[in-house]
N, C-alpha and C. Protein backbone atom coordinates (compact mmCIF):
# COMPACT_ATOMS: atom_id res chain seq x y z
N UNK A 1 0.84 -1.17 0.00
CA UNK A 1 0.00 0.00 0.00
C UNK A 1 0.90 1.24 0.00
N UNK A 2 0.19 2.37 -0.76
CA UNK A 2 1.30 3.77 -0.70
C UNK A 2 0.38 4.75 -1.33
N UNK A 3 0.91 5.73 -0.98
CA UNK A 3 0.24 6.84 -0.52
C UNK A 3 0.42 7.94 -1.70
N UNK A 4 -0.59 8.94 -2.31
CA UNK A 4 0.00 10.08 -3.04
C UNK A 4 -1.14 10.99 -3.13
N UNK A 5 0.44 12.17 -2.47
CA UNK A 5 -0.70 13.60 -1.94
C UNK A 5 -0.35 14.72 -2.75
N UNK A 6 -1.11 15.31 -3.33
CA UNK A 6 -0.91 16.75 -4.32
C UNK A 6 -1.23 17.91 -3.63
N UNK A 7 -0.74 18.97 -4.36
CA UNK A 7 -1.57 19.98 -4.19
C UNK A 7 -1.65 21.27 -5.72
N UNK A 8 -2.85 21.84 -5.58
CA UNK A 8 -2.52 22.71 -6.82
C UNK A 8 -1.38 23.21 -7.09
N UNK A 9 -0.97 24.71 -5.85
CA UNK A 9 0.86 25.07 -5.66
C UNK A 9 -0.09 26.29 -6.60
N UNK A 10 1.56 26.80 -6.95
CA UNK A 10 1.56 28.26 -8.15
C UNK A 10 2.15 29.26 -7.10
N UNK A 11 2.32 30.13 -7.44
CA UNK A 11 2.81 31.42 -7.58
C UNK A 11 2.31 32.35 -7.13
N UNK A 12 0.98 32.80 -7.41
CA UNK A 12 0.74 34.61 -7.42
C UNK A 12 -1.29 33.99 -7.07
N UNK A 13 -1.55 33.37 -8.33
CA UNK A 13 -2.99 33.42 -8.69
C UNK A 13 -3.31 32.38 -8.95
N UNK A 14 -4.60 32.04 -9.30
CA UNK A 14 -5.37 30.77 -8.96
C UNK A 14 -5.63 30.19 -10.66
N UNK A 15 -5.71 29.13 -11.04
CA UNK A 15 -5.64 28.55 -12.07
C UNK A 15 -6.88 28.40 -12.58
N UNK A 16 -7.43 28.90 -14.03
CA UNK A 16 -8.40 29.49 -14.80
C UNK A 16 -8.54 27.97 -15.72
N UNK A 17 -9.66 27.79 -15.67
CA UNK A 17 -10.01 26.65 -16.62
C UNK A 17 -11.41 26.77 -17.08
N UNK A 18 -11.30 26.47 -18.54
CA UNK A 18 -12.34 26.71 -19.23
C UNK A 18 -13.17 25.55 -19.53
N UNK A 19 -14.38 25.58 -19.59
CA UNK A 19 -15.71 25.25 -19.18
C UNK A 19 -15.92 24.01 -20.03
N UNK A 20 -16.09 22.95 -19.24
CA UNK A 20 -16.36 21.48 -19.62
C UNK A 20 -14.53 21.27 -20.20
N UNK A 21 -13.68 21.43 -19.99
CA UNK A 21 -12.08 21.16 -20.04
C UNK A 21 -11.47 20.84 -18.86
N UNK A 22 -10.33 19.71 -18.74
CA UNK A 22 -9.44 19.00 -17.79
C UNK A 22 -8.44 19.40 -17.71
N UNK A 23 -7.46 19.50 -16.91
CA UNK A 23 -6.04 19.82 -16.53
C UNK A 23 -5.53 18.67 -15.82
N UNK A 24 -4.39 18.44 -15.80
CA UNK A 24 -3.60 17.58 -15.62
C UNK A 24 -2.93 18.27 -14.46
N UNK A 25 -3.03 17.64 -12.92
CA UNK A 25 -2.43 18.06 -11.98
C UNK A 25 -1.14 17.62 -11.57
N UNK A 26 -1.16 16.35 -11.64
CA UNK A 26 0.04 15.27 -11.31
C UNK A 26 0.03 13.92 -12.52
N UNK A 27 1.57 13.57 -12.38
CA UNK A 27 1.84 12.31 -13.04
C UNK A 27 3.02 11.38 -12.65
N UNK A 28 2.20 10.46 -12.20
CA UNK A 28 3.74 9.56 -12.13
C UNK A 28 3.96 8.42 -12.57
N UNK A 29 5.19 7.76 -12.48
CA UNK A 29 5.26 6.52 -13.09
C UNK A 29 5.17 5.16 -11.91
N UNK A 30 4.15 3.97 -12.17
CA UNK A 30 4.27 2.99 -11.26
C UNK A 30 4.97 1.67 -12.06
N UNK A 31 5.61 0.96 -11.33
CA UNK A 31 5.62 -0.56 -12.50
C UNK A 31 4.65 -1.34 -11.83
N UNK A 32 4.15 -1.97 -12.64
CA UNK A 32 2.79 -3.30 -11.90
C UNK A 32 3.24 -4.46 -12.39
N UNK A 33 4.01 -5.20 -11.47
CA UNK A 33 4.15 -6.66 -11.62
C UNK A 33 3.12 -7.81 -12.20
N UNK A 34 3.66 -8.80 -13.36
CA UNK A 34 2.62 -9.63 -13.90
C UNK A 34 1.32 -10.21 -12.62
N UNK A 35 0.29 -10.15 -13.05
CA UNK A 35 -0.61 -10.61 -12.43
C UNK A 35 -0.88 -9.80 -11.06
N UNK A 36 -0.27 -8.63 -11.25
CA UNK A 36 -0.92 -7.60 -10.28
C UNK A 36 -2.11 -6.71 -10.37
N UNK A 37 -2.82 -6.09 -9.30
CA UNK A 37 -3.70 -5.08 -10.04
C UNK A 37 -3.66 -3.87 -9.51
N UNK A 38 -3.56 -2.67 -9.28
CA UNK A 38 -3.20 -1.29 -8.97
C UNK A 38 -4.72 -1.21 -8.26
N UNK A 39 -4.74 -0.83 -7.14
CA UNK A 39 -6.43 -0.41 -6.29
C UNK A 39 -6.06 0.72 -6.10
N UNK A 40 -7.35 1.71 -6.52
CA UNK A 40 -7.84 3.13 -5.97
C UNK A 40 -8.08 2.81 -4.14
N UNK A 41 -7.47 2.32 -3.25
CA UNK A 41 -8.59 2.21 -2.07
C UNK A 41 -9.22 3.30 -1.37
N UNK A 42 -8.82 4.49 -1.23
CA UNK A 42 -9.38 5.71 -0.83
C UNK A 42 -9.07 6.72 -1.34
N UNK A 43 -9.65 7.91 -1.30
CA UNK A 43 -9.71 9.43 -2.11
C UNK A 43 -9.73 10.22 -1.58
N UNK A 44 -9.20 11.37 -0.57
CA UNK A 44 -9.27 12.63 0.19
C UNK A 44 -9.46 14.14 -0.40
N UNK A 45 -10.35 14.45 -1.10
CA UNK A 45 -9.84 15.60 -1.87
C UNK A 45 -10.79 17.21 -1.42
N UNK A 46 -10.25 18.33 -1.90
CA UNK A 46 -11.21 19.30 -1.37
C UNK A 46 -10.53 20.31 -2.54
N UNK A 47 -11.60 20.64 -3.46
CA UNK A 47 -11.75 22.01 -4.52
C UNK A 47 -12.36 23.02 -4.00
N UNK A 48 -12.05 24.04 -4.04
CA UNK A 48 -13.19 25.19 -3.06
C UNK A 48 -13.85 25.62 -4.00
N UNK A 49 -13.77 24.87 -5.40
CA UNK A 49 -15.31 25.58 -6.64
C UNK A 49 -15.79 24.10 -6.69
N UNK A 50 -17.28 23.62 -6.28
CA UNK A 50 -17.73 22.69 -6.38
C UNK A 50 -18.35 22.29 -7.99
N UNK A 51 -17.63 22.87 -9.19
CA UNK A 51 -18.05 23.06 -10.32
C UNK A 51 -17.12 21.99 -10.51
N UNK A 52 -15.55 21.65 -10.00
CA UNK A 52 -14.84 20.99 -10.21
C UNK A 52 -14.79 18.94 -10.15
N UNK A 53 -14.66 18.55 -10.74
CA UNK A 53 -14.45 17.31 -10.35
C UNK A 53 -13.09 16.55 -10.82
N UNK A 54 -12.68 15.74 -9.58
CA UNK A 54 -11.37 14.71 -9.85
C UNK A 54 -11.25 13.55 -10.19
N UNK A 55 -10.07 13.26 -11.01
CA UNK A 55 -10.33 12.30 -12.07
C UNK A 55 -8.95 11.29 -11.92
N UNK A 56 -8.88 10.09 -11.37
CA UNK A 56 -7.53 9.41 -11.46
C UNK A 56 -7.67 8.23 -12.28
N UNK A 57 -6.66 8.28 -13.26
CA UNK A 57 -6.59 7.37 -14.32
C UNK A 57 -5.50 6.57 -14.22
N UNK A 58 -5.51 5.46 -14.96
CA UNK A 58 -4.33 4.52 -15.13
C UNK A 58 -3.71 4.42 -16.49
N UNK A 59 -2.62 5.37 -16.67
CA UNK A 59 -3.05 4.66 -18.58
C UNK A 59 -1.53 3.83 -18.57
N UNK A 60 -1.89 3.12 -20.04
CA UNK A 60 -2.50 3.17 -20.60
C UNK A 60 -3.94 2.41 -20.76
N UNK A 61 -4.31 2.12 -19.12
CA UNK A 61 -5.19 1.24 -18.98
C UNK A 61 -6.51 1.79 -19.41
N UNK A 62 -7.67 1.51 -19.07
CA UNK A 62 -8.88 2.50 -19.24
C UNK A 62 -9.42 2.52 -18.32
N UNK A 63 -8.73 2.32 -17.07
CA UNK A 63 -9.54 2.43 -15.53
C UNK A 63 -9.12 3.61 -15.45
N UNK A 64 -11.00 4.59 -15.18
CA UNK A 64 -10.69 5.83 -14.31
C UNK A 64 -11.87 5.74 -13.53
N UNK A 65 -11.36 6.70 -12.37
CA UNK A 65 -12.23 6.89 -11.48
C UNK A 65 -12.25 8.24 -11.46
N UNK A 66 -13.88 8.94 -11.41
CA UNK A 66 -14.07 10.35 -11.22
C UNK A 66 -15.17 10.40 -9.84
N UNK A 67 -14.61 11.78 -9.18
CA UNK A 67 -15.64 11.97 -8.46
C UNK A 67 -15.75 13.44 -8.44
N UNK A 68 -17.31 13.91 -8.40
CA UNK A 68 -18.14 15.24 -8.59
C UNK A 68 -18.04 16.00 -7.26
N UNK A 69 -18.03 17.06 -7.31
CA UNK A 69 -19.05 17.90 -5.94
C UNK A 69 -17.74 18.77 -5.56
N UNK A 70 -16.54 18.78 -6.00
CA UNK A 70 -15.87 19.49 -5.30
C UNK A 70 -14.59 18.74 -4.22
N UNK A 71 -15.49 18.16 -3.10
CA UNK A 71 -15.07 17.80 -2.08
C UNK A 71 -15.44 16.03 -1.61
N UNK A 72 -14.95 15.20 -1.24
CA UNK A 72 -15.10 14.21 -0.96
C UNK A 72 -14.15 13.24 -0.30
N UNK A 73 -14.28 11.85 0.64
CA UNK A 73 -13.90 11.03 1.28
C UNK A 73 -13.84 9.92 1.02
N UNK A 74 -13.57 9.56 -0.04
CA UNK A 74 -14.24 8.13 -0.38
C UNK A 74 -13.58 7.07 -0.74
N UNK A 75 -14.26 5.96 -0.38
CA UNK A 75 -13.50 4.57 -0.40
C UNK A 75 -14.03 3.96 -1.58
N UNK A 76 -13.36 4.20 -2.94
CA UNK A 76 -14.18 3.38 -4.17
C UNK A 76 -13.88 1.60 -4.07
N UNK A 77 -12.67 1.31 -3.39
CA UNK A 77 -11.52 0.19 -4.13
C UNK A 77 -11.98 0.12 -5.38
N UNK A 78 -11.52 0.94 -6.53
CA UNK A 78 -11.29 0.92 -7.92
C UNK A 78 -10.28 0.02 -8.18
N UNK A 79 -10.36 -0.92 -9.05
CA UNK A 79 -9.33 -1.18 -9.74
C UNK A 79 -9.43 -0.31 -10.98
N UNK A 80 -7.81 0.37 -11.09
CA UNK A 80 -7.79 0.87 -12.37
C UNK A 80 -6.73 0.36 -12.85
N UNK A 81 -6.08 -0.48 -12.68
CA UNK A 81 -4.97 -1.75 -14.59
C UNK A 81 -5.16 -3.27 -13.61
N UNK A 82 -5.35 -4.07 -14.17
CA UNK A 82 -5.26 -5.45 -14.29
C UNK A 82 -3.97 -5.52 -14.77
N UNK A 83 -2.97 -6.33 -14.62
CA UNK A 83 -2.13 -6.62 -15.27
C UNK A 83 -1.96 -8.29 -15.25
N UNK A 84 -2.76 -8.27 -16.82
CA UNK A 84 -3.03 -10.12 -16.78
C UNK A 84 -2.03 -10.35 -18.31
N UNK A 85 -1.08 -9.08 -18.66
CA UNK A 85 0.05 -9.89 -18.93
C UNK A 85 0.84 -10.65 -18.89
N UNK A 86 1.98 -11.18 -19.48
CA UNK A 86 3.37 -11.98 -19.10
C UNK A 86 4.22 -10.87 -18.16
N UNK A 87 4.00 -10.31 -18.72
CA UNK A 87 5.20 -9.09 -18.19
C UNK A 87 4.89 -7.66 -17.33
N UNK A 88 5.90 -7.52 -16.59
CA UNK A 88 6.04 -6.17 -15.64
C UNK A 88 5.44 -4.81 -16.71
N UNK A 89 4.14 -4.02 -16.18
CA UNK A 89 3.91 -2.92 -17.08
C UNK A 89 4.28 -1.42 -16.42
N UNK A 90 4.95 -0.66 -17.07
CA UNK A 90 4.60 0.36 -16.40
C UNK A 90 3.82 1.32 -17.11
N UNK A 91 2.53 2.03 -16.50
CA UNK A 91 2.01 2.69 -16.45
C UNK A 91 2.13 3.82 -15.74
N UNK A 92 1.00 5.10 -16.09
CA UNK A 92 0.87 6.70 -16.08
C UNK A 92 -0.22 6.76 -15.58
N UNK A 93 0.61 7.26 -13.91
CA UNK A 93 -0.83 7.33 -12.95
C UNK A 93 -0.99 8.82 -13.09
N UNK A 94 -1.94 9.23 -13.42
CA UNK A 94 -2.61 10.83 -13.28
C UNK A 94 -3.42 11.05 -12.83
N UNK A 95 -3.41 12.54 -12.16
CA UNK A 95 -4.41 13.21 -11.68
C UNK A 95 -5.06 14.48 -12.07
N UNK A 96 -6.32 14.37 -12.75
CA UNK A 96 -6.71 15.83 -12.99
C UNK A 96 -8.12 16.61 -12.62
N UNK A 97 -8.11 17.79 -12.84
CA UNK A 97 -9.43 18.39 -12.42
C UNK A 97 -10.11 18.47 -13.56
N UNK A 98 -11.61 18.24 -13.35
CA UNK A 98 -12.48 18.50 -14.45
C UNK A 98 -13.33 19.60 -14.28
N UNK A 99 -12.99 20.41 -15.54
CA UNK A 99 -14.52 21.67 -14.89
C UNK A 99 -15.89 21.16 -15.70
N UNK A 100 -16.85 20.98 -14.89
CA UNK A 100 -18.34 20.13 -15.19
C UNK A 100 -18.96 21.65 -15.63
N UNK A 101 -18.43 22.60 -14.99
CA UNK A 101 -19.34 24.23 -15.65
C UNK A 101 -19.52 24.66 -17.24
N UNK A 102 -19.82 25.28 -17.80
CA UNK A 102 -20.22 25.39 -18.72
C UNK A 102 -19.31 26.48 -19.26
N UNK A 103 -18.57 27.10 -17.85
CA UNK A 103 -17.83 28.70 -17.96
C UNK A 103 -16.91 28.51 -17.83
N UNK A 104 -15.61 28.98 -17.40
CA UNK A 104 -14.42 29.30 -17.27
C UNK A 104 -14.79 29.43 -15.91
N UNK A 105 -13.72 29.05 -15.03
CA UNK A 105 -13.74 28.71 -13.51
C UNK A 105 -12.23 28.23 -12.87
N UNK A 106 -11.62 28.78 -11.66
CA UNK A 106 -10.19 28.43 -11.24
C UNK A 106 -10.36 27.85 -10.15
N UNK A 107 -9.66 27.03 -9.89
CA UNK A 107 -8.55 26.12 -9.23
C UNK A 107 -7.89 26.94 -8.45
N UNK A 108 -7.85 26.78 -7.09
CA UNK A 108 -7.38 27.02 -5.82
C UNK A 108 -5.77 27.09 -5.67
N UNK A 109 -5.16 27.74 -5.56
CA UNK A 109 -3.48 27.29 -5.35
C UNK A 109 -3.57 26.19 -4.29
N UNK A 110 -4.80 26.35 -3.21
CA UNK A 110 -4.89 25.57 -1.76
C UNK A 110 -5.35 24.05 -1.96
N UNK A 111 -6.01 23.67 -3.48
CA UNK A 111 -6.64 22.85 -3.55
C UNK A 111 -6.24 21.77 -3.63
N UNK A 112 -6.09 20.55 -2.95
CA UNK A 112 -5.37 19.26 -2.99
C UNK A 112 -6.47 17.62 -2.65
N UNK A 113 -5.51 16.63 -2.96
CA UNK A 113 -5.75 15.37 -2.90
C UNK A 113 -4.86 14.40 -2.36
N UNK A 114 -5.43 13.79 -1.77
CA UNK A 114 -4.86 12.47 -0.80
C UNK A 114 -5.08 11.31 -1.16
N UNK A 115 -4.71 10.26 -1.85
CA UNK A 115 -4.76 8.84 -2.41
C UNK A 115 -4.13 7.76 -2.04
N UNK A 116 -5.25 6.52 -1.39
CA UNK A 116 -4.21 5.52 -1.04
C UNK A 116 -4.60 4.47 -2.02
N UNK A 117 -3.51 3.72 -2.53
CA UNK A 117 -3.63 2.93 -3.22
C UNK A 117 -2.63 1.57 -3.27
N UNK A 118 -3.11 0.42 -3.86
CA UNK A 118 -2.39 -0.84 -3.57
C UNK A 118 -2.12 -1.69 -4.54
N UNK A 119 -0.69 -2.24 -4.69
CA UNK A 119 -0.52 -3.55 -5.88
C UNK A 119 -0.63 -4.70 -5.02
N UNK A 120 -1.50 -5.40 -5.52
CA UNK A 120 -1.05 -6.90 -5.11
C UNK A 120 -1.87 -7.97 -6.09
């Protein structure tokens, strides 16, 4: 099991995103051993525009998990990659915000996420 915590960050001002468009917050690289599977087991996150929603993907798998409202606690256990290959894969764990608004809307410098997740 292991752990990964973000936060928006920046500089000066708060990050502008236009309406029904995603941003890419974080990315990293995992390897997933043959016959492993990568679990979402919990989600900690808080947007202070509830227009926003978060989105963690596996690629190049097609497991994602999104969740709406802004703010949330939640225990999906997602699996997002199977790895029912021969071989060790590595995959591109990401994290991004979605704006569900129709408008242009920013992202918090304060705004972050907490993820625990598991190979076995």
């Amino acid at each position: 099991m292991f752990q990964l915590n973000g936060i928006v960050g920046g500089r000066l001002t708060n990050i502008k995103v236009g309406g029904r468009k995603t941003i890419l917050l974080q990315q990293i690289v995992l390897d997933v051993k043959k016959g492993q599977k990568l679990i979402l087991r919990d989600i900690n996150f808080l947007f202070n525009n509830e227009a926003f929603a978060i989105k963690v993907e596996a690629q190049p798998s097609p497991g994602t998990f999104i969740a709406r409202g802004g703010a949330g606690d939640l225990r999906p256990n997602k699996i997002l990659f199977n790895n029912n290959t021969g071989d060790e894969v590595r995959i591109f764990l990401l994290v991004s915000a979605i704006n569900t608004a129709r408008n242009s809307r920013s992202l918090s410098r304060s705004d972050s996420w907490h993820l625990t997740l598991t190979r076995r």
